[in-house]
C-alpha atoms as a PDB file:
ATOM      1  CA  UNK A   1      78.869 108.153 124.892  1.00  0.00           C
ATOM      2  CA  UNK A   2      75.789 106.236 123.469  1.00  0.00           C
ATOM      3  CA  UNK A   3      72.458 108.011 123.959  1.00  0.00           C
ATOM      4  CA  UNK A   4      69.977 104.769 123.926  1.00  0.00           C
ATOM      5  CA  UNK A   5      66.445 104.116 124.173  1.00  0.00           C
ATOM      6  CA  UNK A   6      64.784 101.102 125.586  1.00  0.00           C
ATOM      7  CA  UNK A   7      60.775 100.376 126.060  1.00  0.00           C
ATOM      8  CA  UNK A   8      59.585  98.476 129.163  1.00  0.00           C
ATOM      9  CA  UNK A   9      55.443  97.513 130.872  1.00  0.00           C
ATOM     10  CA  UNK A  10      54.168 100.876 130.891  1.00  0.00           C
ATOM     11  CA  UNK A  11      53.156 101.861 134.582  1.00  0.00           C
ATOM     12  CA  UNK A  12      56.875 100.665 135.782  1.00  0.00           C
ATOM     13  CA  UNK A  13      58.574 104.005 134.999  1.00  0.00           C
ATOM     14  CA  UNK A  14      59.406 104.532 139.009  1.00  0.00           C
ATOM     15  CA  UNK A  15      61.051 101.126 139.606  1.00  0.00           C
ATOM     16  CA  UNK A  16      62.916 101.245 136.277  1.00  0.00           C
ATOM     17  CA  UNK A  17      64.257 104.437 136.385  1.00  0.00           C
ATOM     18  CA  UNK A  18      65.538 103.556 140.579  1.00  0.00           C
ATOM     19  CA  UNK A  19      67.336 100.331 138.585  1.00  0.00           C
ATOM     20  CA  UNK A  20      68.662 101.224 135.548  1.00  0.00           C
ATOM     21  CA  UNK A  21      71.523 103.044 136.833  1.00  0.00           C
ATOM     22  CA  UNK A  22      72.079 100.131 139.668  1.00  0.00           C
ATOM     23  CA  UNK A  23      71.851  97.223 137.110  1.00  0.00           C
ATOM     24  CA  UNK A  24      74.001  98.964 133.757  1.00  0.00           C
ATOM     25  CA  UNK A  25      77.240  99.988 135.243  1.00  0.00           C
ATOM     26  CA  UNK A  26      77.833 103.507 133.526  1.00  0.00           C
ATOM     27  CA  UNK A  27      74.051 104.547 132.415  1.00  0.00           C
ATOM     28  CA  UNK A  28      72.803 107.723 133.210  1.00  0.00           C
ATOM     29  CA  UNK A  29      68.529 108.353 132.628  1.00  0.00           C
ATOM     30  CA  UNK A  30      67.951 111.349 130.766  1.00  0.00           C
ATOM     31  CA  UNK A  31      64.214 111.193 130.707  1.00  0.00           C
ATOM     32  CA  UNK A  32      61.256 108.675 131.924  1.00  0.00           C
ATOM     33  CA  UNK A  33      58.229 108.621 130.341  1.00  0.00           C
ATOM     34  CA  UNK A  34      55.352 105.960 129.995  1.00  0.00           C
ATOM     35  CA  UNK A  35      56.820 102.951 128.720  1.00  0.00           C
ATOM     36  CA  UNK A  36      60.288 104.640 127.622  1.00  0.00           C
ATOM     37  CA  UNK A  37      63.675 105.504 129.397  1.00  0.00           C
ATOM     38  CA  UNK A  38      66.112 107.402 127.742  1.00  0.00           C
ATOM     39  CA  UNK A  39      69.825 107.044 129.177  1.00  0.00           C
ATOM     40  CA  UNK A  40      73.527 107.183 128.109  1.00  0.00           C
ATOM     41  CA  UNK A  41      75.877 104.768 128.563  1.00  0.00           C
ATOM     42  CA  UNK A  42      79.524 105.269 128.754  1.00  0.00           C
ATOM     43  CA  UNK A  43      82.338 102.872 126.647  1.00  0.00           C
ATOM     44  CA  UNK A  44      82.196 101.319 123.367  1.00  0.00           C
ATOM     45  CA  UNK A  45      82.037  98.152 124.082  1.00  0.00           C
ATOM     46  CA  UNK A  46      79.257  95.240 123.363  1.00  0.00           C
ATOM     47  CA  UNK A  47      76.009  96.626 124.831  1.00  0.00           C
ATOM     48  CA  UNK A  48      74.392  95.246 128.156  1.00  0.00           C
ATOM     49  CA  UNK A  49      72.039  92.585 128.038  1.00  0.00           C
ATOM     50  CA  UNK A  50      69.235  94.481 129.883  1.00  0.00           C
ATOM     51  CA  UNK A  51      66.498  91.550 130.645  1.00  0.00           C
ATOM     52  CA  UNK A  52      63.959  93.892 132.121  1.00  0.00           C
ATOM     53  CA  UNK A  53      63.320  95.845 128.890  1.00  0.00           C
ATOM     54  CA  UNK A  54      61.727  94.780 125.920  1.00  0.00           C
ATOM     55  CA  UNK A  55      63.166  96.548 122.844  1.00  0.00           C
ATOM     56  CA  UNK A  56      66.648  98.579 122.981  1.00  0.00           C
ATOM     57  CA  UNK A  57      67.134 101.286 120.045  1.00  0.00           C
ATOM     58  CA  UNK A  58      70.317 103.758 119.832  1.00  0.00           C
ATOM     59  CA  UNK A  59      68.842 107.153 119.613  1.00  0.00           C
ATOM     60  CA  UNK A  60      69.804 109.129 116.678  1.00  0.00           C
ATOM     61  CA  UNK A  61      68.584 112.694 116.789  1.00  0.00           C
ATOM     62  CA  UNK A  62      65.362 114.217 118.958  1.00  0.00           C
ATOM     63  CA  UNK A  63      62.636 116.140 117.613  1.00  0.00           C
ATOM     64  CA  UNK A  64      60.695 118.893 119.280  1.00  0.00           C
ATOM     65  CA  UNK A  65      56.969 119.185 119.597  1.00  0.00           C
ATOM     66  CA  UNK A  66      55.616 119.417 115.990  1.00  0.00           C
ATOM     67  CA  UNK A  67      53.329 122.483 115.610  1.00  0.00           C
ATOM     68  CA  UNK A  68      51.266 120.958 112.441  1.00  0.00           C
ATOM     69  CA  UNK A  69      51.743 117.237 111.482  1.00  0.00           C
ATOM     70  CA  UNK A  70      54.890 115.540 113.184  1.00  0.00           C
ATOM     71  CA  UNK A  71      55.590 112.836 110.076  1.00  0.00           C
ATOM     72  CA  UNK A  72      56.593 116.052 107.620  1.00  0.00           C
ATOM     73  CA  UNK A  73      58.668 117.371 110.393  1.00  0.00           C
ATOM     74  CA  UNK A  74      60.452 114.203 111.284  1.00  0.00           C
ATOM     75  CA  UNK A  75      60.739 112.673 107.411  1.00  0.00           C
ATOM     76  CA  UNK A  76      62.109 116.447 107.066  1.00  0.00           C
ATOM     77  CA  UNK A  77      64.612 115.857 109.687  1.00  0.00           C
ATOM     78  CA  UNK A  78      65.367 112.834 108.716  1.00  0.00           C
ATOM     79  CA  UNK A  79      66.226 113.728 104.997  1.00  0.00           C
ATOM     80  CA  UNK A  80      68.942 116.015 106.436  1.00  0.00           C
ATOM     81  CA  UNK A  81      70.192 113.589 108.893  1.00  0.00           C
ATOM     82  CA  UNK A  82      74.211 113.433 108.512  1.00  0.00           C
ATOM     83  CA  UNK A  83      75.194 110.309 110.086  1.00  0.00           C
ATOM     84  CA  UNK A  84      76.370 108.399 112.962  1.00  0.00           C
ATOM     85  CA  UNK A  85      79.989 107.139 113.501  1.00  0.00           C
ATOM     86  CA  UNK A  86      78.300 105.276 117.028  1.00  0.00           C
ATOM     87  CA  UNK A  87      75.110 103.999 115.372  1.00  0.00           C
ATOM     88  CA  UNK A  88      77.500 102.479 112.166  1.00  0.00           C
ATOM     89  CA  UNK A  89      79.381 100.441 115.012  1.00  0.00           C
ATOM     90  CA  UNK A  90      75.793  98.706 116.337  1.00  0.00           C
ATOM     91  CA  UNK A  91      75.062  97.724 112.617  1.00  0.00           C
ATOM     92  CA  UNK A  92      75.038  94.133 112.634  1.00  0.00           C
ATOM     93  CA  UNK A  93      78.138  93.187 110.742  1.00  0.00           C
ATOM     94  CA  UNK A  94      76.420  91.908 107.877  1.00  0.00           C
ATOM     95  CA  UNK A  95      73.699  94.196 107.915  1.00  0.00           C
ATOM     96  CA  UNK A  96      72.950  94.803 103.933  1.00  0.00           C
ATOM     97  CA  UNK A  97      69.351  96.240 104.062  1.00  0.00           C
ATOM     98  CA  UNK A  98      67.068  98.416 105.991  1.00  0.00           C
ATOM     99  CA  UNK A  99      63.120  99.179 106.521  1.00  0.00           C
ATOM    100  CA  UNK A 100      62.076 102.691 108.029  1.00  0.00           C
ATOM    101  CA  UNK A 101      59.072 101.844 110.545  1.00  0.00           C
ATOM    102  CA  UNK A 102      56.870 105.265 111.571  1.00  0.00           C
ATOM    103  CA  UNK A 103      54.637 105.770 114.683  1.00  0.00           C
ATOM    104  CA  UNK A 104      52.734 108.607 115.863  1.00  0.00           C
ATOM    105  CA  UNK A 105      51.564 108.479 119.863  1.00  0.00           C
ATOM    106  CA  UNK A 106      51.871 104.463 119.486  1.00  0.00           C
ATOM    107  CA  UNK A 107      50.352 103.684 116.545  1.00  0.00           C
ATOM    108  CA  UNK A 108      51.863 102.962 113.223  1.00  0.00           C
ATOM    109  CA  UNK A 109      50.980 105.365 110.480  1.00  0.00           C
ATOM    110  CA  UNK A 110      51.812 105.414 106.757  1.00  0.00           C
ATOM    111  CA  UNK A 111      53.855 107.783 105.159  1.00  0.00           C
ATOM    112  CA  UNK A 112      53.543 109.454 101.459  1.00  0.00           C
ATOM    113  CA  UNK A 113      55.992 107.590  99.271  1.00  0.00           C
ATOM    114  CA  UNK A 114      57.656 110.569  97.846  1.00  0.00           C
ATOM    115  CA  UNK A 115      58.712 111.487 101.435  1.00  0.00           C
ATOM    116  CA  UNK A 116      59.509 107.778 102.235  1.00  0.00           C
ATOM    117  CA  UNK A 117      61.608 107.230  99.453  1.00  0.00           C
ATOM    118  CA  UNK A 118      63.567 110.912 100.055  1.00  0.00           C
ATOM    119  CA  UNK A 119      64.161 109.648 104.137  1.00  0.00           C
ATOM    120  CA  UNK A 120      65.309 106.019 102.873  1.00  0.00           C
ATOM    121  CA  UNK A 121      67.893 107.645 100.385  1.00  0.00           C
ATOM    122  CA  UNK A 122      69.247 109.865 103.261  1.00  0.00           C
ATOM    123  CA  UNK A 123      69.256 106.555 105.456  1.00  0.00           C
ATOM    124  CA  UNK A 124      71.297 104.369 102.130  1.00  0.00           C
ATOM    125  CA  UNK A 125      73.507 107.893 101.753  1.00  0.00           C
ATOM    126  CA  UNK A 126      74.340 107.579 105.805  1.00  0.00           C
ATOM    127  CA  UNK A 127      74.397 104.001 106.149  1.00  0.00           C
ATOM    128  CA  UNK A 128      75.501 102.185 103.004  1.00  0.00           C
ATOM    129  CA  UNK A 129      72.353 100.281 103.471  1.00  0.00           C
ATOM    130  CA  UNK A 130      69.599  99.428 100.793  1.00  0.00           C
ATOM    131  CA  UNK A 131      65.848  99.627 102.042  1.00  0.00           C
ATOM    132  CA  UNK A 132      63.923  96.295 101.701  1.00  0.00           C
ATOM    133  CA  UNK A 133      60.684  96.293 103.379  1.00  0.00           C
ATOM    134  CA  UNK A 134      60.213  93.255 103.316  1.00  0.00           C
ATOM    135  CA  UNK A 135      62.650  91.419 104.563  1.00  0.00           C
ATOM    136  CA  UNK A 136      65.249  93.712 106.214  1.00  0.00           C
ATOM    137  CA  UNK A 137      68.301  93.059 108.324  1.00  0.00           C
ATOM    138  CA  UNK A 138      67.589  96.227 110.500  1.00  0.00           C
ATOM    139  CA  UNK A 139      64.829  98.395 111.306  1.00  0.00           C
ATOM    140  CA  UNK A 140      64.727 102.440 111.728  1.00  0.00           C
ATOM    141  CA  UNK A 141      61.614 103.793 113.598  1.00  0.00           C
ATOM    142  CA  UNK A 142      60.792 107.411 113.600  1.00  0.00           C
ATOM    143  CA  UNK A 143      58.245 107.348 116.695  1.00  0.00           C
ATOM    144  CA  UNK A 144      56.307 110.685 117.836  1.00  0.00           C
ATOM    145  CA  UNK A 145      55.456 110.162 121.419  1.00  0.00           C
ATOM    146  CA  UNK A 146      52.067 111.590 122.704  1.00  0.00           C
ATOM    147  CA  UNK A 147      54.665 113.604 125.476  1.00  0.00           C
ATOM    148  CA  UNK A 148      55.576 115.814 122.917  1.00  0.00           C
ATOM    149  CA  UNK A 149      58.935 114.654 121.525  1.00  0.00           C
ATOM    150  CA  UNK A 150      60.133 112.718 118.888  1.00  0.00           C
ATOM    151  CA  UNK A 151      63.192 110.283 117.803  1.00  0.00           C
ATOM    152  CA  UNK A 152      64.964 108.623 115.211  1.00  0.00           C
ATOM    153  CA  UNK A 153      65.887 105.242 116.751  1.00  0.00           C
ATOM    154  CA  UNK A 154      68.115 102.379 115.215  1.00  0.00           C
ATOM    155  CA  UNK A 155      66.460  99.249 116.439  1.00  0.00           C
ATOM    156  CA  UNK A 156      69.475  97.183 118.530  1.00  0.00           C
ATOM    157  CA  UNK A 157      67.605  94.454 119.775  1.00  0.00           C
ATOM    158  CA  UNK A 158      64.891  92.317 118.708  1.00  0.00           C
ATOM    159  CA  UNK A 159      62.552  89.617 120.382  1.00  0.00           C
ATOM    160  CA  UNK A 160      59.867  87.379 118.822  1.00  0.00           C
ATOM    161  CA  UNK A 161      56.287  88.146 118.717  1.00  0.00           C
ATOM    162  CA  UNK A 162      55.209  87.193 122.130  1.00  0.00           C
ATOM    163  CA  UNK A 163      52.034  86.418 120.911  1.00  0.00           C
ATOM    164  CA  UNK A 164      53.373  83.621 118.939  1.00  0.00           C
ATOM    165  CA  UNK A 165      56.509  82.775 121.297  1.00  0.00           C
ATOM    166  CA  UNK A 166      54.524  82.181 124.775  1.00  0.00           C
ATOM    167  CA  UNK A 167      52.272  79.879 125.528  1.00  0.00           C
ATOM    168  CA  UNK A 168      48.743  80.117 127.205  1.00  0.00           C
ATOM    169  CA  UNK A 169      48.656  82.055 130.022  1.00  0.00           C
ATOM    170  CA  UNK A 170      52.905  82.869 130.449  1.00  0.00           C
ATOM    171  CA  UNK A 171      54.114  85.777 131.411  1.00  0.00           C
ATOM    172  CA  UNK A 172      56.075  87.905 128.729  1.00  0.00           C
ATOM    173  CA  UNK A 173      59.948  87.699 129.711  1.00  0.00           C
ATOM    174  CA  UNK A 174      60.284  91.221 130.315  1.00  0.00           C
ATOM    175  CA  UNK A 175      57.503  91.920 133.132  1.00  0.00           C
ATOM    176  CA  UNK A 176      58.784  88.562 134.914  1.00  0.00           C
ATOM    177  CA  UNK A 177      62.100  90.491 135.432  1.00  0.00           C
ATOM    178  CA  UNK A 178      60.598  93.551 136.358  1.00  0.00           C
ATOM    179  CA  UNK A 179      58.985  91.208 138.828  1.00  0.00           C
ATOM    180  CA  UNK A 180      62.482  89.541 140.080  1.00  0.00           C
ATOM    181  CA  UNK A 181      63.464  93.410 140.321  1.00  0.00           C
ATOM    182  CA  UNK A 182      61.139  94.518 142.528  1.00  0.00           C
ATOM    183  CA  UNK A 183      62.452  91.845 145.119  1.00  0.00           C
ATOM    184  CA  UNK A 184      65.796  93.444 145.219  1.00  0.00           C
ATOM    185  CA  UNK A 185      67.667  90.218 144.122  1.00  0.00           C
ATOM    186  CA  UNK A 186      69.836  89.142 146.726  1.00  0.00           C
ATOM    187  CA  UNK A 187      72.677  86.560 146.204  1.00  0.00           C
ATOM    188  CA  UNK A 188      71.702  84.939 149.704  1.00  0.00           C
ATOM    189  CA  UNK A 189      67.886  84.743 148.319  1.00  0.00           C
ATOM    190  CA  UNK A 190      65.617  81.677 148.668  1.00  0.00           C
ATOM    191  CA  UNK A 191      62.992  82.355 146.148  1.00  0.00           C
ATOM    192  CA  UNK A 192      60.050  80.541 145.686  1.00  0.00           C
ATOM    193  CA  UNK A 193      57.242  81.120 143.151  1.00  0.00           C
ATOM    194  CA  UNK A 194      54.270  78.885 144.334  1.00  0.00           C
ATOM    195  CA  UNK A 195      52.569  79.469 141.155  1.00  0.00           C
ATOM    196  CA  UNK A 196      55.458  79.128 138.945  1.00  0.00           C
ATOM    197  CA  UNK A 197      53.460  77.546 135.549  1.00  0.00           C
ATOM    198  CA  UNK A 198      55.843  77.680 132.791  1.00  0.00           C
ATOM    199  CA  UNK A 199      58.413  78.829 134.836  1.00  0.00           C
ATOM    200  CA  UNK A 200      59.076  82.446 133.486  1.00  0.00           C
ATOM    201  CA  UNK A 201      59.237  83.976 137.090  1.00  0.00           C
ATOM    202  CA  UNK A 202      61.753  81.288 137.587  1.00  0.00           C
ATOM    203  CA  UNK A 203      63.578  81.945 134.301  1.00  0.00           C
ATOM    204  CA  UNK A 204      63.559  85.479 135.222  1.00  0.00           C
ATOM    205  CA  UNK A 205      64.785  85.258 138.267  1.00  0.00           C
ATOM    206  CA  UNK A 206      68.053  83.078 136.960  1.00  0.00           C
ATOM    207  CA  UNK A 207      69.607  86.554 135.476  1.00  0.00           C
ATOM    208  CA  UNK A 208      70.479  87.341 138.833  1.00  0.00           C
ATOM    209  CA  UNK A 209      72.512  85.594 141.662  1.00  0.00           C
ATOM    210  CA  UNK A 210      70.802  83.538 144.717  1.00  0.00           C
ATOM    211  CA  UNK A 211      70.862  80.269 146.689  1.00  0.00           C
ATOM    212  CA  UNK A 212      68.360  78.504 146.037  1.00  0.00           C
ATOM    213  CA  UNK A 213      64.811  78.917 143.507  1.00  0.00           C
ATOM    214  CA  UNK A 214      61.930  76.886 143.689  1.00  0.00           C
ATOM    215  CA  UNK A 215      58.981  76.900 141.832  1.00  0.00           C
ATOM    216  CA  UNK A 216      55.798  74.773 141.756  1.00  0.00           C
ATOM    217  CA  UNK A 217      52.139  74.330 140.074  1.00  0.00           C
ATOM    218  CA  UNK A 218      49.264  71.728 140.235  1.00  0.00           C
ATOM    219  CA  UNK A 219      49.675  70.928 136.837  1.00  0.00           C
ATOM    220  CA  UNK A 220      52.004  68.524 135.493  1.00  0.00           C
ATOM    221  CA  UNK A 221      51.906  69.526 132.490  1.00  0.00           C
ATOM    222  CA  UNK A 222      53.707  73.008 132.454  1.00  0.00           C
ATOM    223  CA  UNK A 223      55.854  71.940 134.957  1.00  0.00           C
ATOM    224  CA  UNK A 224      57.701  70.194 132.389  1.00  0.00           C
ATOM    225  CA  UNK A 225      58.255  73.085 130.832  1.00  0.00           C
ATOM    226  CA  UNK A 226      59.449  74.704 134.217  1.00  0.00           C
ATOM    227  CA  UNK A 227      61.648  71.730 135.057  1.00  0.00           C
ATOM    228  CA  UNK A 228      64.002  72.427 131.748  1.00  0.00           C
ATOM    229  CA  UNK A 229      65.241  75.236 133.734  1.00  0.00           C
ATOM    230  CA  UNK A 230      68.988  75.068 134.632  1.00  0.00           C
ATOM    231  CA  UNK A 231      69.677  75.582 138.075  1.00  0.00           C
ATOM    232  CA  UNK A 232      65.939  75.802 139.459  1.00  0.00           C
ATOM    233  CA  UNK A 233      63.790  73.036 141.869  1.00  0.00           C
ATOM    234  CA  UNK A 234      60.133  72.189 140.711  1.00  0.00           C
ATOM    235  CA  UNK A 235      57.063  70.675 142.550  1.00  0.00           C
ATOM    236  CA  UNK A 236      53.758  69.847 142.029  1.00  0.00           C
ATOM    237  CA  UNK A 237      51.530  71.103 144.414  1.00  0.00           C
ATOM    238  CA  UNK A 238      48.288  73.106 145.789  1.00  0.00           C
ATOM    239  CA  UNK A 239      49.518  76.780 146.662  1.00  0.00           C
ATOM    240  CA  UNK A 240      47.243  76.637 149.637  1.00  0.00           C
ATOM    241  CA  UNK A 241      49.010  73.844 150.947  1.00  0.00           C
ATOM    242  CA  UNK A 242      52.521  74.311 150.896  1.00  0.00           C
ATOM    243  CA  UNK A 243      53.683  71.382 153.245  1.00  0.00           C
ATOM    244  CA  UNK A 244      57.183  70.891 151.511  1.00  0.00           C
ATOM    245  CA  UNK A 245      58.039  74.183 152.201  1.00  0.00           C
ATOM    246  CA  UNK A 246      59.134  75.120 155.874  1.00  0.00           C
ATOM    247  CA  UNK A 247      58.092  78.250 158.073  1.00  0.00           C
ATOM    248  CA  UNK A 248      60.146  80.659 157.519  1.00  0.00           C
ATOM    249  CA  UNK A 249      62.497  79.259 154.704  1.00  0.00           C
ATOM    250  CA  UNK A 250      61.894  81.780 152.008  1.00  0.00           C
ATOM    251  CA  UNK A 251      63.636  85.075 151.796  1.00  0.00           C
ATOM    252  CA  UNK A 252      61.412  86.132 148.454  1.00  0.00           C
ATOM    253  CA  UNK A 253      57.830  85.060 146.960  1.00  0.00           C
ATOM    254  CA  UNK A 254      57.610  86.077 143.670  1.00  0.00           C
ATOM    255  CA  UNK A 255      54.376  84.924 141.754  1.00  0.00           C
ATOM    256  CA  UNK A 256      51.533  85.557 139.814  1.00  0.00           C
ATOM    257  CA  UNK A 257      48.204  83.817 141.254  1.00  0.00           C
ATOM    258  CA  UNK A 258      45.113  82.818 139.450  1.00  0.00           C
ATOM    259  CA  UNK A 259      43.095  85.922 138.549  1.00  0.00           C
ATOM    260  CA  UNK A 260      39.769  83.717 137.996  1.00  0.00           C
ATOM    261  CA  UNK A 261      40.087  84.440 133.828  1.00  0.00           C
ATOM    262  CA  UNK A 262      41.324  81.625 132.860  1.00  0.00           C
ATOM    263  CA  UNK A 263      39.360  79.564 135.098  1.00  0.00           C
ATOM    264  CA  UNK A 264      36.785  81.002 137.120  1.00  0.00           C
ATOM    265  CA  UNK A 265      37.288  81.313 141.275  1.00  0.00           C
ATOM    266  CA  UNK A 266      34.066  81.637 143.108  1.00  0.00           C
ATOM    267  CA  UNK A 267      34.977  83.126 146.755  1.00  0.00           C
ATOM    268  CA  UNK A 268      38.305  85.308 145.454  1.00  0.00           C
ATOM    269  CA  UNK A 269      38.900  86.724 148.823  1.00  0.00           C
ATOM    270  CA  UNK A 270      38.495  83.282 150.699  1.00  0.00           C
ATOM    271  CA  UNK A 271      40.963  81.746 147.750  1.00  0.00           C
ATOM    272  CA  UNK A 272      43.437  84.866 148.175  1.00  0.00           C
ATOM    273  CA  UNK A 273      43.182  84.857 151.594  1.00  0.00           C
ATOM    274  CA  UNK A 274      44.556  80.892 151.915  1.00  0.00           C
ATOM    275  CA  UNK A 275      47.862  81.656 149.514  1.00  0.00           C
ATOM    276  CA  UNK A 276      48.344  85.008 151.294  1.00  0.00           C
ATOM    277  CA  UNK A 277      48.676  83.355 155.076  1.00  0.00           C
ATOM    278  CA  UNK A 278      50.544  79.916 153.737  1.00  0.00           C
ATOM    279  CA  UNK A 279      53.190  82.413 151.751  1.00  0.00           C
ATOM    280  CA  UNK A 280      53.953  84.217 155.304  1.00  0.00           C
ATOM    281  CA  UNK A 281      54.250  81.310 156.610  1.00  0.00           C
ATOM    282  CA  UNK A 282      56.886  80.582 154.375  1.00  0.00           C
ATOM    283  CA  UNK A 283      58.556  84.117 154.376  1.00  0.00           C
ATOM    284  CA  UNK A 284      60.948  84.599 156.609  1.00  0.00           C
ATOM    285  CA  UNK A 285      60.318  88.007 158.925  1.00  0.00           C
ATOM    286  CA  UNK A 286      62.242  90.282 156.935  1.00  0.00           C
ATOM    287  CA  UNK A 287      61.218  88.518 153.418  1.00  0.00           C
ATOM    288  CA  UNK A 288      59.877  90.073 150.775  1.00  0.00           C
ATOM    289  CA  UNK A 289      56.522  89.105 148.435  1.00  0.00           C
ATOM    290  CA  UNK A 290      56.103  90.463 144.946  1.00  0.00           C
ATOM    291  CA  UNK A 291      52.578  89.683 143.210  1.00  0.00           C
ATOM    292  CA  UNK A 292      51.075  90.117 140.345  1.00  0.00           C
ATOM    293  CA  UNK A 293      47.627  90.383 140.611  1.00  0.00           C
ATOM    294  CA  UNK A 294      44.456  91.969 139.369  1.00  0.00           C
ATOM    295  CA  UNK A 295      42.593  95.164 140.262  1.00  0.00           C
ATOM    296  CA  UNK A 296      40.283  93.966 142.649  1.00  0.00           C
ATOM    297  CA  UNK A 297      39.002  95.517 146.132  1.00  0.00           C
ATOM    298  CA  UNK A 298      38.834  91.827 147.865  1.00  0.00           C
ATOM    299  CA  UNK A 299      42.373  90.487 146.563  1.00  0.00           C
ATOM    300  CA  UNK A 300      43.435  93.656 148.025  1.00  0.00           C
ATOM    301  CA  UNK A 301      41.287  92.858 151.251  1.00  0.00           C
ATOM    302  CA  UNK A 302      43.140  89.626 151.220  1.00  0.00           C
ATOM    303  CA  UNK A 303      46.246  90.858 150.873  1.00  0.00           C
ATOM    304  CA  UNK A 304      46.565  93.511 153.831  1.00  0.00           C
ATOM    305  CA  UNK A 305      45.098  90.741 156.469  1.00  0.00           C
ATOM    306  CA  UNK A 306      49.042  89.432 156.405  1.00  0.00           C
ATOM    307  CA  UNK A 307      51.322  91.497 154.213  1.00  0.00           C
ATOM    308  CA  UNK A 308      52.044  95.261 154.177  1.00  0.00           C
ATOM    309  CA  UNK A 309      52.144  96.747 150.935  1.00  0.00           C
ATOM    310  CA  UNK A 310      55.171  99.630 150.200  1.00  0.00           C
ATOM    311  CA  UNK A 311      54.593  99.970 146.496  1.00  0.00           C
ATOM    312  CA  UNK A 312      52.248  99.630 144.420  1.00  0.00           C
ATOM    313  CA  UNK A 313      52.199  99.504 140.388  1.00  0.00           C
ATOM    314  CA  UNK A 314      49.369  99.765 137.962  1.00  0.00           C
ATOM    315  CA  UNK A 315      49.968  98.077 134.440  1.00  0.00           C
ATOM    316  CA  UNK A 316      47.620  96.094 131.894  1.00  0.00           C
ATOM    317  CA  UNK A 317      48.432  92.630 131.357  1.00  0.00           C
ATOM    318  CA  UNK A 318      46.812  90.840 128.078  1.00  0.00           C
ATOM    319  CA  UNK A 319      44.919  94.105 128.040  1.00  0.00           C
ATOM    320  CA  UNK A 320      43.416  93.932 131.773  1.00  0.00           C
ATOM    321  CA  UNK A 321      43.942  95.956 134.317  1.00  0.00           C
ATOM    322  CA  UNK A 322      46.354  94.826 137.016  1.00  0.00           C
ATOM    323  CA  UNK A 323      48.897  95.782 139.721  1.00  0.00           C
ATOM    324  CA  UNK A 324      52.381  94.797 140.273  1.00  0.00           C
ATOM    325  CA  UNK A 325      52.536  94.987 144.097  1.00  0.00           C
ATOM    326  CA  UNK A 326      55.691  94.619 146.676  1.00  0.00           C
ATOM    327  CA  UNK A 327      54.692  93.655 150.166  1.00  0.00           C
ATOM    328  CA  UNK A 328      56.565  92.988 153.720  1.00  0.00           C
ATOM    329  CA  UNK A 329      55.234  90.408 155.993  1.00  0.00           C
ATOM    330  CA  UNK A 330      53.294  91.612 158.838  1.00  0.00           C
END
């Protein structure tokens, strides 16, 4: 059994906790907490592709809550750690070199060389690997959570700095399929995403089966982006005018709106109250809607005019506050 870690959009825990067992045949949670599941996974085989996480680690040992400072105890731990007959089979094959990464309640902190040096020997003595900060082939993290507990991870999987990967204004990969989620993907699921820019919604929502996805955007410009997408229709359009799209033809809307940052909206109830009534008119009666939007008491005004809201998510996107939110059509 593997005992693995994976980090999601904090403020998600409920809905990825409900799914992880329903989308990784075999995975059991063993805790939740804010931004972080826990779970085993049975076999020994190539591990899942998970799209609606963001980085996977196999978990190496636990630590308890440190009474004084929690790098001593965990570079302690660490020094005596034994090895891992599992963690030696997720080594890349040609994995030759190592860098040991610490945090402490999110934030990475330095350690005193002495005790780096003594936890990367214990690592080389377990591993066979050399360290090389610079340039490594894998990464250990020692990470003291602000719940009390600590791990020794072996990073597994490894995306690009979003920050340099996506483009103005796209949504990281990993919330879009939290997103997708959310909908309960059906394989009998007409999805549209009216506000489909760049097309990560619709990228997303690809990782799962369906009969049709359609996206669209007033601007021509990312919807050339969108348009590379295998397998997905694109259209350029006003959201508040959907006349390609039929009355109830869609079995799942999917989107995130304008919030008014990147371009300012003057009357945000009156604009979220024109998308809101031309998506149920879309929606079929026992669709679904999943929006991303932001915090705001008229958006949410807007909202419950047509659409009844059954869960509700707080996260922070690009550092503002926002809410992932699953409605019904009413």
């Amino acid at each position: 059994m593997r005992n693995m870690v994976s980090t999601f959009v904090p403020g998600l825990e409920g809905l990825v906790e409900r799914a992880l067992p329903q989308q990784v045949p075999g995975a059991t949670v063993l805790r939740v907490m804010s931004g972080l599941i826990q779970y085993r996974l049975g076999g020994k085989g190539t591990l899942p592709e998970i799209p609606f996480v963001n980085n996977t680690f196999a978990c190496l040992a636990t630590f308890p809550k440190a009474k004084g400072n929690p790098v001593d105890m965990m570079v302690q731990r660490v020094c005596q750690f034994g090895g891992n007959e599992e963690a030696l089979r997720l080594l890349p094959p040609k994995a030759s070199s190592f860098r040991l990464v610490c945090m402490v309640q999110g934030e990475l902190v330095s350690v005193p060389s002495r005790q780096m040096e003594a936890a990367e020997n214990a690592i080389t003595a377990a591993f066979g690997l050399v360290s090389n900060r610079a340039r490594p082939d894998v990464e250990f993290w020692i990470n003291y959570r602000k719940e009390g507990i600590g791990y020794f991870l072996l990073r597994v999987t490894r995306h690009g700095d979003f920050q340099k990967t996506l483009k103005r204004g796209e949504l990281r990969p990993d919330l879009a399929a939290l997103l997708c989620l959310l909908s309960g993907p059906s394989r009998n699921d007409r999805v549209l995403d009216p506000f489909c820019g760049r097309g990560a919604i619709l990228r997303a929502r690809t990782h799962w089966p369906s009969r049709s996805i359609m996206g669209g955007d007033r601007s021509d410009a990312v919807l050339q982006d969108a348009a590379r997408i295998p397998g997905v229709q694109v259209r350029l359009w006003d959201a508040a005018d959907l006349t390609e799209v039929a009355d109830g033809s869609v079995d799942a809307v999917i989107t995130d709106p304008p919030w008014g940052v990147f371009e300012k909206i003057e009357d945000l109830y009156g604009f979220y109250s024109k998308i809101m009534r031309e998506m149920r008119r879309v929606v079929t009666g026992e669709g679904r809607g999943v929006f991303l939007l932001p915090r705001d008491k008229e958006v949410d005004r807007a909202v419950a005019t047509l659409w009844r809201v059954v869960e509700r998510y707080p996260v922070l996107v690009s550092g503002r506050k926002a809410q992932v939110v699953l409605a019904l059509p009413q």
